[in-house]
N, C-alpha and C. Protein backbone atom coordinates (compact mmCIF):
# COMPACT_ATOMS: atom_id res chain seq x y z
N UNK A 1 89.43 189.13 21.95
CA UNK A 1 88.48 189.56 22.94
C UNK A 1 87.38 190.41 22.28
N UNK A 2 88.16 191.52 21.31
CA UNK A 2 86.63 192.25 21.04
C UNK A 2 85.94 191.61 19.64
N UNK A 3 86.52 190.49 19.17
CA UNK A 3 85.37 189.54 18.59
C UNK A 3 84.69 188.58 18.86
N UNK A 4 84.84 188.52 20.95
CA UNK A 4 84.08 187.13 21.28
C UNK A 4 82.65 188.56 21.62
N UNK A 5 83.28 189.68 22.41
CA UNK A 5 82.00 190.86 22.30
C UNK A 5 81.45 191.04 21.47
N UNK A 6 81.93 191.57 20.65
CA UNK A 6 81.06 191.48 19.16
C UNK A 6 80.28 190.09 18.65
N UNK A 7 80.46 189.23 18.97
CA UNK A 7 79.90 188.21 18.35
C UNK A 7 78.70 187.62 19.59
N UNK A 8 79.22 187.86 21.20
CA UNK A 8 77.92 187.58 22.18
C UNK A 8 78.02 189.29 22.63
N UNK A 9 76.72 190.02 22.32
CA UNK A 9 76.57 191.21 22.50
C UNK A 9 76.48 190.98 24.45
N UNK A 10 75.94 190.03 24.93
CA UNK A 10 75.72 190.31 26.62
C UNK A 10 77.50 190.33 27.29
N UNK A 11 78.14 189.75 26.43
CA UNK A 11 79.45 189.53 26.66
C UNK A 11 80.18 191.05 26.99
N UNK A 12 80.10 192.15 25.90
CA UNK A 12 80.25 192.96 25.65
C UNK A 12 79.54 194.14 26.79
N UNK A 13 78.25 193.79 27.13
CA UNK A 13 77.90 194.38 28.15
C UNK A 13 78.01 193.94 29.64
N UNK A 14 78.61 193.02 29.67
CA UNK A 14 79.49 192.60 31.09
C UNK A 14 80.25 193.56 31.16
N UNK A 15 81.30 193.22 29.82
CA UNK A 15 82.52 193.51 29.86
C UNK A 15 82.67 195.27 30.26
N UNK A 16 81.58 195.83 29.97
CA UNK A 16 82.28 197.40 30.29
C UNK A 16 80.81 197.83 30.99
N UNK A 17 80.30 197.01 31.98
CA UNK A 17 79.64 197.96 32.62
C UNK A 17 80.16 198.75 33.94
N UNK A 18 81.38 198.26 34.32
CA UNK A 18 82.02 199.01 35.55
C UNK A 18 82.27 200.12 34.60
N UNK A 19 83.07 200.16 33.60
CA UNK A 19 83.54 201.56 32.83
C UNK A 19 82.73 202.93 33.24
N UNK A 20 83.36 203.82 33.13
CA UNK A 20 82.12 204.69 33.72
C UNK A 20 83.02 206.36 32.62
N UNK A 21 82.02 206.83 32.14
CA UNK A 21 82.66 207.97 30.84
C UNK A 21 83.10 209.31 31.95
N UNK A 22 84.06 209.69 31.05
CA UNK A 22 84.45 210.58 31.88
C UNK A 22 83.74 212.03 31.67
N UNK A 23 83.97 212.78 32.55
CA UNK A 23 82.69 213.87 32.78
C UNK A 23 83.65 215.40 33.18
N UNK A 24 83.40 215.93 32.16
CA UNK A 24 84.03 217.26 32.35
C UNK A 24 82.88 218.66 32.61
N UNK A 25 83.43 219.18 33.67
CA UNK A 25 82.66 220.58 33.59
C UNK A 25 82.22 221.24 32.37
N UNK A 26 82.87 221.58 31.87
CA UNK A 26 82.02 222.01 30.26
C UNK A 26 83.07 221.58 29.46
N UNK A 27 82.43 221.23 28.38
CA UNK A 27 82.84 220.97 26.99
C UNK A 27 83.72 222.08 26.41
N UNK A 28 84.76 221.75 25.84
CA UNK A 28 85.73 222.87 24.97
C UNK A 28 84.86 222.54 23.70
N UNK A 29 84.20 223.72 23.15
CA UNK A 29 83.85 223.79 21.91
C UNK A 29 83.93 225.37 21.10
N UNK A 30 84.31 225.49 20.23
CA UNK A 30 84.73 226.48 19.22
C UNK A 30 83.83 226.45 18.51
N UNK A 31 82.92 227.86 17.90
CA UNK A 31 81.95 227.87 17.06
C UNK A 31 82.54 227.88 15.53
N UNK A 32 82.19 227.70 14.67
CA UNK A 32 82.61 227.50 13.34
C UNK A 32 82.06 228.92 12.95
N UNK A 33 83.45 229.44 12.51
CA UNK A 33 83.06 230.89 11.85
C UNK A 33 83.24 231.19 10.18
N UNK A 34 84.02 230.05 9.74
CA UNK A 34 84.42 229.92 8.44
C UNK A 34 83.40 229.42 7.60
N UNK A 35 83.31 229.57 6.46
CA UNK A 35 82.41 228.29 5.97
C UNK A 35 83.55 227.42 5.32
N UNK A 36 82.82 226.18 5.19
CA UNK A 36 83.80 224.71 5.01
C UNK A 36 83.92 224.94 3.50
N UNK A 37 83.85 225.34 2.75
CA UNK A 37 84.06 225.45 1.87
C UNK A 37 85.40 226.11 1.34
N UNK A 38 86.02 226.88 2.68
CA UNK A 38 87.43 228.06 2.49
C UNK A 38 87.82 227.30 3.71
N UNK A 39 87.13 225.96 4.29
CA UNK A 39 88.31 225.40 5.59
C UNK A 39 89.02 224.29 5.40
N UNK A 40 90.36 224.30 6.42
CA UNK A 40 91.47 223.21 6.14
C UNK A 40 91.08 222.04 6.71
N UNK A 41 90.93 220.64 6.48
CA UNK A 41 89.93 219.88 7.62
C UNK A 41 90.66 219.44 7.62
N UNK A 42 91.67 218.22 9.35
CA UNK A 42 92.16 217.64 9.77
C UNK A 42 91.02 216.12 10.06
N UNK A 43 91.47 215.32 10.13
CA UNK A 43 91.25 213.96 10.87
C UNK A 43 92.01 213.36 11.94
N UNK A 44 90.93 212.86 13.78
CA UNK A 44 91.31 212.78 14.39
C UNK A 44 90.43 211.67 15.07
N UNK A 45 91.32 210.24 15.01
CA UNK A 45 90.68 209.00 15.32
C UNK A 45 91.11 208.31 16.55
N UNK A 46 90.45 207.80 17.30
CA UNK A 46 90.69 206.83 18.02
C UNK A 46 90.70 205.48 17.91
N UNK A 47 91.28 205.15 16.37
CA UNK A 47 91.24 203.54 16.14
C UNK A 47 92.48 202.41 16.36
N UNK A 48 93.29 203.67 16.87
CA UNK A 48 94.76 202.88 17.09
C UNK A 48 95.27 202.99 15.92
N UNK A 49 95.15 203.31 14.52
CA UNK A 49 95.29 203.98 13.88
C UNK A 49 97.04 203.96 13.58
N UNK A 50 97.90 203.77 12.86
CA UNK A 50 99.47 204.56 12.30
C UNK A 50 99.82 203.33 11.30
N UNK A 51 101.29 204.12 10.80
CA UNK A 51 101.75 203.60 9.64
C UNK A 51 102.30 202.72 10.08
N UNK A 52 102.67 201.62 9.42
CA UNK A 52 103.42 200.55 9.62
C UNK A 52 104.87 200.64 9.94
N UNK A 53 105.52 202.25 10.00
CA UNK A 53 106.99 202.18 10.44
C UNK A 53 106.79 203.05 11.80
N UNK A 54 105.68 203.48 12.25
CA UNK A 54 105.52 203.89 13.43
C UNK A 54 105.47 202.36 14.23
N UNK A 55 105.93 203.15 15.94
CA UNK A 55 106.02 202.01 16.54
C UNK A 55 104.25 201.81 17.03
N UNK A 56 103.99 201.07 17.48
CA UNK A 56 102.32 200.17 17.82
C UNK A 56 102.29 201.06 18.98
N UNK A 57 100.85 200.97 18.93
CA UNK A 57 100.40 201.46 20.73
C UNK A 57 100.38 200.45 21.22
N UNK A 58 100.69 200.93 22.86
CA UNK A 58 100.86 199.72 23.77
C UNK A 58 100.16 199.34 24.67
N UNK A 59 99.60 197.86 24.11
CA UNK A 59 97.96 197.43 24.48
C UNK A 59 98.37 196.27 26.11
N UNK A 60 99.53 196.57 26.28
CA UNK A 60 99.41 194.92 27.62
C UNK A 60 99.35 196.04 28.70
N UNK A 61 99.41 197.35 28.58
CA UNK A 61 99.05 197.98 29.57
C UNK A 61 96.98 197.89 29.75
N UNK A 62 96.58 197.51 30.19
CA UNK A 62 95.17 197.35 30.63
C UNK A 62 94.64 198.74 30.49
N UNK A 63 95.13 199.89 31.06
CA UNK A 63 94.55 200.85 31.03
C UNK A 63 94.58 201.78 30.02
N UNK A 64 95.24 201.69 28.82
CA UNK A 64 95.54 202.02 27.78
C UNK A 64 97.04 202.88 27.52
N UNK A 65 96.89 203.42 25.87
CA UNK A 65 98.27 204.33 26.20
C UNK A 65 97.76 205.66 25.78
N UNK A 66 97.96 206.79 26.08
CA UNK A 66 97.47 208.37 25.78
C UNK A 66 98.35 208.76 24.81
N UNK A 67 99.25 208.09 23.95
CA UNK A 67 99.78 208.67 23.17
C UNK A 67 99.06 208.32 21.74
N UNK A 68 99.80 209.24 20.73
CA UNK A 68 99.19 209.63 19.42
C UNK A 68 100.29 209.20 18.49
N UNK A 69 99.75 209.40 16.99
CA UNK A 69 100.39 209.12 16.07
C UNK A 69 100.26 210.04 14.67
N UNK A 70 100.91 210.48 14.59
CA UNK A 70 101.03 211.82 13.19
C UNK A 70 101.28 211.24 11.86
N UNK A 71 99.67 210.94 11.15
CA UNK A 71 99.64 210.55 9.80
C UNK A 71 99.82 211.39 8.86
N UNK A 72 100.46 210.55 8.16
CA UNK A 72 100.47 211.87 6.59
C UNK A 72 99.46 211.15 5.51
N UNK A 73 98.91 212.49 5.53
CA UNK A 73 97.69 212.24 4.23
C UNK A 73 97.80 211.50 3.04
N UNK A 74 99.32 211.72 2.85
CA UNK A 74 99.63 211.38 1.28
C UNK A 74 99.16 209.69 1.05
N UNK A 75 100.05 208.90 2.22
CA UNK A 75 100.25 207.91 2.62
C UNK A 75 99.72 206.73 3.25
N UNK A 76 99.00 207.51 3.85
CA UNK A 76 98.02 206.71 5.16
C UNK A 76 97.07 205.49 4.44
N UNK A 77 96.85 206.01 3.06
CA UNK A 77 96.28 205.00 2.45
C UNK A 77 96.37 203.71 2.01
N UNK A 78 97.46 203.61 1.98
CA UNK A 78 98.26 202.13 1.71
C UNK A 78 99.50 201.43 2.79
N UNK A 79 99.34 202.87 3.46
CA UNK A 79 100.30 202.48 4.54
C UNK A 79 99.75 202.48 5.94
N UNK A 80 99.58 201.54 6.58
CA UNK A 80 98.60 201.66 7.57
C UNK A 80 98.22 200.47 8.56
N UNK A 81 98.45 200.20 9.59
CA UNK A 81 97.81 199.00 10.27
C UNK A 81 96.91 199.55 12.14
N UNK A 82 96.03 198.55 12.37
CA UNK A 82 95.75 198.85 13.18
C UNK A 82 96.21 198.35 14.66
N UNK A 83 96.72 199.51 16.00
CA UNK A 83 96.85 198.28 16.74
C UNK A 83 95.89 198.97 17.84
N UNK A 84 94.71 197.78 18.04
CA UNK A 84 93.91 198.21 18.78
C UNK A 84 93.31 197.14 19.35
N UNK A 85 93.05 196.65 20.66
CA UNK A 85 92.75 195.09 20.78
C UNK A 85 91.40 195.24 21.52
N UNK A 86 90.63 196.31 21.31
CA UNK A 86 89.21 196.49 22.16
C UNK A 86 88.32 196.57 21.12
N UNK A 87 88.42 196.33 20.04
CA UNK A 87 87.57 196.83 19.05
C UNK A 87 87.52 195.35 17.89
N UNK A 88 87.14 194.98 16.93
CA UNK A 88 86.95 194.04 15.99
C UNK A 88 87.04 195.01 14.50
N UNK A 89 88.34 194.80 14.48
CA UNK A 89 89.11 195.89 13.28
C UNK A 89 89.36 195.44 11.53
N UNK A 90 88.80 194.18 11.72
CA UNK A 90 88.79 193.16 10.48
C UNK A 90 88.45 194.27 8.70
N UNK A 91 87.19 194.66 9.35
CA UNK A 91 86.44 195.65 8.66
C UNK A 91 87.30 196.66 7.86
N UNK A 92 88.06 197.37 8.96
CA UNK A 92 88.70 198.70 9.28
C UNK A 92 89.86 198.12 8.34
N UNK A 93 90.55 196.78 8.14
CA UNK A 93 91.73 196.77 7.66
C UNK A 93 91.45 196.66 5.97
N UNK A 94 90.40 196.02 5.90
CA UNK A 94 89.72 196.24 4.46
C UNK A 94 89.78 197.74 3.75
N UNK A 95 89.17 198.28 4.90
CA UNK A 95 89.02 199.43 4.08
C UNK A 95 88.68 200.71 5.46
N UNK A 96 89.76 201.57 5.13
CA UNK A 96 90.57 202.37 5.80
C UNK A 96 89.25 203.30 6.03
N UNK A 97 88.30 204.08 5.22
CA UNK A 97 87.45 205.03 5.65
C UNK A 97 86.16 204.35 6.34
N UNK A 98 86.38 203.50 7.26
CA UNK A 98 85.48 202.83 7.92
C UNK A 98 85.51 203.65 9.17
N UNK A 99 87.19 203.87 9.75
CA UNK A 99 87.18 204.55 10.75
C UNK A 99 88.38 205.64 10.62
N UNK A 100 88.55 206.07 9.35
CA UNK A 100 89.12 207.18 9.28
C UNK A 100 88.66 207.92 7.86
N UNK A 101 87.85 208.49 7.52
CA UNK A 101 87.67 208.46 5.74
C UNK A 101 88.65 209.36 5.20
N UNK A 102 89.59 209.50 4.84
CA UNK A 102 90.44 210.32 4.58
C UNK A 102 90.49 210.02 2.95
N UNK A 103 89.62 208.90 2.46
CA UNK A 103 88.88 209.08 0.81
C UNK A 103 88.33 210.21 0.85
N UNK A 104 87.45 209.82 1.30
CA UNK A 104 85.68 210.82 0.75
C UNK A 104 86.44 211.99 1.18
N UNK A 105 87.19 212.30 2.69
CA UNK A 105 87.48 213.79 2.14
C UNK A 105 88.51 214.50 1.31
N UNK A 106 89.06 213.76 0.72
CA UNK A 106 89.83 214.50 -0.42
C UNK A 106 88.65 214.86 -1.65
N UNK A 107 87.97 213.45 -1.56
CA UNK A 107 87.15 214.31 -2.67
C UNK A 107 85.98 215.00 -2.26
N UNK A 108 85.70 215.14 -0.74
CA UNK A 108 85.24 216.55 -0.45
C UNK A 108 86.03 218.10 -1.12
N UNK A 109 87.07 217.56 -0.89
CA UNK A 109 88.37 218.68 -1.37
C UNK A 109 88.13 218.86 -2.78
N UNK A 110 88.35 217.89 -4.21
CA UNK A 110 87.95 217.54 -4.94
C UNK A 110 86.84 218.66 -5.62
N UNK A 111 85.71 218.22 -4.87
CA UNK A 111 84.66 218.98 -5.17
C UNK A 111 84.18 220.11 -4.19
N UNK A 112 85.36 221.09 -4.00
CA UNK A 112 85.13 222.25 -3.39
C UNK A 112 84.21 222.11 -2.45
N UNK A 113 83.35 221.22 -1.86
CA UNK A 113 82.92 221.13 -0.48
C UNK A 113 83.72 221.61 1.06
N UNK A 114 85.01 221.56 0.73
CA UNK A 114 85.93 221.83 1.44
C UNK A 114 86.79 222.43 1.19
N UNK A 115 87.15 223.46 1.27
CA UNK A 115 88.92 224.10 1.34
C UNK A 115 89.64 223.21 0.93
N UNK A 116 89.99 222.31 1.67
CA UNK A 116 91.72 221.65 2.20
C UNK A 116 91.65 220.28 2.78
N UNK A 117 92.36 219.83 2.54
CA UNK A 117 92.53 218.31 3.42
C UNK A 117 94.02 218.53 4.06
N UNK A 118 93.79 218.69 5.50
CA UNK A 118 95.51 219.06 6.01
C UNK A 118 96.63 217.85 5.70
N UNK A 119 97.60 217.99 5.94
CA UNK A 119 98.93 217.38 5.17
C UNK A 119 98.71 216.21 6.67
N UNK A 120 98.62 216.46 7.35
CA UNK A 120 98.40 216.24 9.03
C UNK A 120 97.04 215.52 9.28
N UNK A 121 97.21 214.13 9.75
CA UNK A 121 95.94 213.64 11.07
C UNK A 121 96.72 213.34 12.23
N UNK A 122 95.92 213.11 13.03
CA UNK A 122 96.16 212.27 14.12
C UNK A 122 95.34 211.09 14.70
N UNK A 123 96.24 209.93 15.41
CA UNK A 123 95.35 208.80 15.91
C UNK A 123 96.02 208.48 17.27
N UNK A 124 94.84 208.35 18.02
CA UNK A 124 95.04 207.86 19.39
C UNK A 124 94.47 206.16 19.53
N UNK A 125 95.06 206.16 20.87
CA UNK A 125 94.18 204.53 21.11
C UNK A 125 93.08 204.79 22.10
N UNK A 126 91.52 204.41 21.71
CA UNK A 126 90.76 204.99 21.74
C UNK A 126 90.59 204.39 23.70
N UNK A 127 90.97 203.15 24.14
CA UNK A 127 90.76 202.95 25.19
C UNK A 127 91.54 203.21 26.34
N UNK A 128 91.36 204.47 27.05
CA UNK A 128 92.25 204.77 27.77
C UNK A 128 91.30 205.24 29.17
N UNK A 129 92.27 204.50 30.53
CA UNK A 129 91.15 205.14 31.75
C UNK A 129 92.34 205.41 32.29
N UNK A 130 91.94 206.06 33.78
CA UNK A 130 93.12 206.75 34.59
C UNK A 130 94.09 205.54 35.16
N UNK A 131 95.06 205.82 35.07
CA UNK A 131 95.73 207.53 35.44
C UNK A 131 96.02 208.45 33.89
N UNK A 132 96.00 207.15 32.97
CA UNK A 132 96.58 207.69 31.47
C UNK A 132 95.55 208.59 31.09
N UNK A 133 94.19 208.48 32.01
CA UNK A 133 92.99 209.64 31.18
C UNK A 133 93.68 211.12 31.32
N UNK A 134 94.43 211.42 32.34
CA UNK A 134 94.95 212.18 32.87
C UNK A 134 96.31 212.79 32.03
N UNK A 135 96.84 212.12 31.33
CA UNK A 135 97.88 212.31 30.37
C UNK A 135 97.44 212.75 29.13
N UNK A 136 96.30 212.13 28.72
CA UNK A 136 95.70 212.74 27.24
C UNK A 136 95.25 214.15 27.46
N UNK A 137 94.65 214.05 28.61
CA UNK A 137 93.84 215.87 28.54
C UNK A 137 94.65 216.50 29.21
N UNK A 138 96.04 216.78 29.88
CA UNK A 138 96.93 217.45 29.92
C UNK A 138 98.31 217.54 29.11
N UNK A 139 98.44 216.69 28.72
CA UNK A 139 99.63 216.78 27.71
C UNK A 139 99.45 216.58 26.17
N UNK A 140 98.78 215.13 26.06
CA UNK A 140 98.67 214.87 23.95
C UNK A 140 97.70 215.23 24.00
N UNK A 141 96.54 215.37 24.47
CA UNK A 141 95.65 216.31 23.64
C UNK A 141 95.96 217.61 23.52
N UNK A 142 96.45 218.84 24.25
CA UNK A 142 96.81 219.79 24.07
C UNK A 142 98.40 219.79 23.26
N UNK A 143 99.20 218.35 23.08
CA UNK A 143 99.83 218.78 21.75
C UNK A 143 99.57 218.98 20.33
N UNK A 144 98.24 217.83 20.42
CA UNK A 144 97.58 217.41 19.33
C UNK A 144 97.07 218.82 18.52
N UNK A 145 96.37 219.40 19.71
CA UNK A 145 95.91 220.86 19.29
C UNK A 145 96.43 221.52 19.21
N UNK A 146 98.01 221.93 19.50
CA UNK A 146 98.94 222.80 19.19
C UNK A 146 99.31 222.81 17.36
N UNK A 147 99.32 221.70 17.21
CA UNK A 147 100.04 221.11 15.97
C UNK A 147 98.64 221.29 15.15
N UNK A 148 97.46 221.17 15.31
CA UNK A 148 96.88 221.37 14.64
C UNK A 148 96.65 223.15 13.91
N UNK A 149 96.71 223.60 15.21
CA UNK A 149 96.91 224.99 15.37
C UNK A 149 98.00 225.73 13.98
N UNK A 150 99.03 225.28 14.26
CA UNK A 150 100.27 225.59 13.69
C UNK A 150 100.17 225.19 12.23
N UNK A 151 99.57 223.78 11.59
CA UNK A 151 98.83 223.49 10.93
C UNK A 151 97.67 224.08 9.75
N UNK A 152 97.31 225.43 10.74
CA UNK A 152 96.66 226.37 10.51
C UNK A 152 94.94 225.41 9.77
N UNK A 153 94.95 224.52 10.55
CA UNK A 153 93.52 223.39 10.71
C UNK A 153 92.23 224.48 11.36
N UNK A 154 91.54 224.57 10.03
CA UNK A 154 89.93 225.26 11.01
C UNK A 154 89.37 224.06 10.92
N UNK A 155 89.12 223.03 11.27
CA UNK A 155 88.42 222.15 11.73
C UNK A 155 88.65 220.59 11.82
N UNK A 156 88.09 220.41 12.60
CA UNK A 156 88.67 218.66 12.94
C UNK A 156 87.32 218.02 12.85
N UNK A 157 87.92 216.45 12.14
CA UNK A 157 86.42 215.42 12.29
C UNK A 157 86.78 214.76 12.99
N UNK A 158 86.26 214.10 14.00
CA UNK A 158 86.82 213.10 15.43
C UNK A 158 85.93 211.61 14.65
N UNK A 159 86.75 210.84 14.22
CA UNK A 159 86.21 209.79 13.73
C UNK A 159 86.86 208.31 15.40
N UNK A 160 85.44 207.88 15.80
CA UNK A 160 85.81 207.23 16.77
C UNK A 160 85.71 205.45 16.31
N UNK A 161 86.14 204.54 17.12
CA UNK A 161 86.30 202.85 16.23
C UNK A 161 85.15 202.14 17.30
């Protein structure tokens, strides 16, 4: 499906013009007080995203699934598949920092541009509407951020697919 969209763009804009984004009273945003240079950076994707011994997100639900998946840095690089059926991921399986770069930032790390690359990402499945919208912003997203927390993560890159 998301390579007959991708391939007829009007297709694609059929397909999600009922969709409608969801709209929050204000934005949760945290000012950056550190400089990135002394910070721990996490990665946090919506590409469907996990390792191959994690179980798949579960796509025959239409409305998506709100759950996540806890990558390890070490690993993620060779270990890795995508399950995501809204998106045209061909790209992404080639080569992993398309929609997660967890290269370039080590060698952000590398070259002191950055503190840290946390031991810790996370990946969600990026297509999710209610009732499950309702599960991400009350429950896994506020675990997500717990763990990041604990983590001791000053900052997150939200890499979306």
């Amino acid at each position: 499906m998301a390579r007959l969209a991708s391939s007829w763009p009007y297709l694609s804009d059929r397909m999600t013009a009922h969709f409608k984004p969801l709209e929050l009273e204000t934005i949760p945003w945290v000012e950056v007080t550190k400089p990135l240079h002394h910070s721990k950076i996490a990665l946090v994707t919506t590409a469907g995203l996990h390792h191959l011994g994690q179980e798949r997100f579960y796509m025959a639900d239409p409305k998506g699934d709100p759950s996540y998946r806890v990558l390890d840095a070490e690993s993620i690089e060779y270990d890795y598949t995508i399950t995501h059926d809204y998106y045209d991921h061909r790209d992404a399986e080639k080569d992993l920092n398309i929609v997660f770069p967890i290269t370039r930032l080590k060698e952000m790390a590398t070259a002191d541009c950055i503190g840290a690359v946390s031991e810790f990402h996370y990946s969600f499945m990026g297509h999710i509407l209610a009732p499950h919208i309702d599960t991400l912003v009350a429950e896994t997203g506020p675990q997500v951020a717990a763990m990041l927390k604990k983590n001791r993560v000053d900052a997150v890159l939200l890499t979306p697919a």
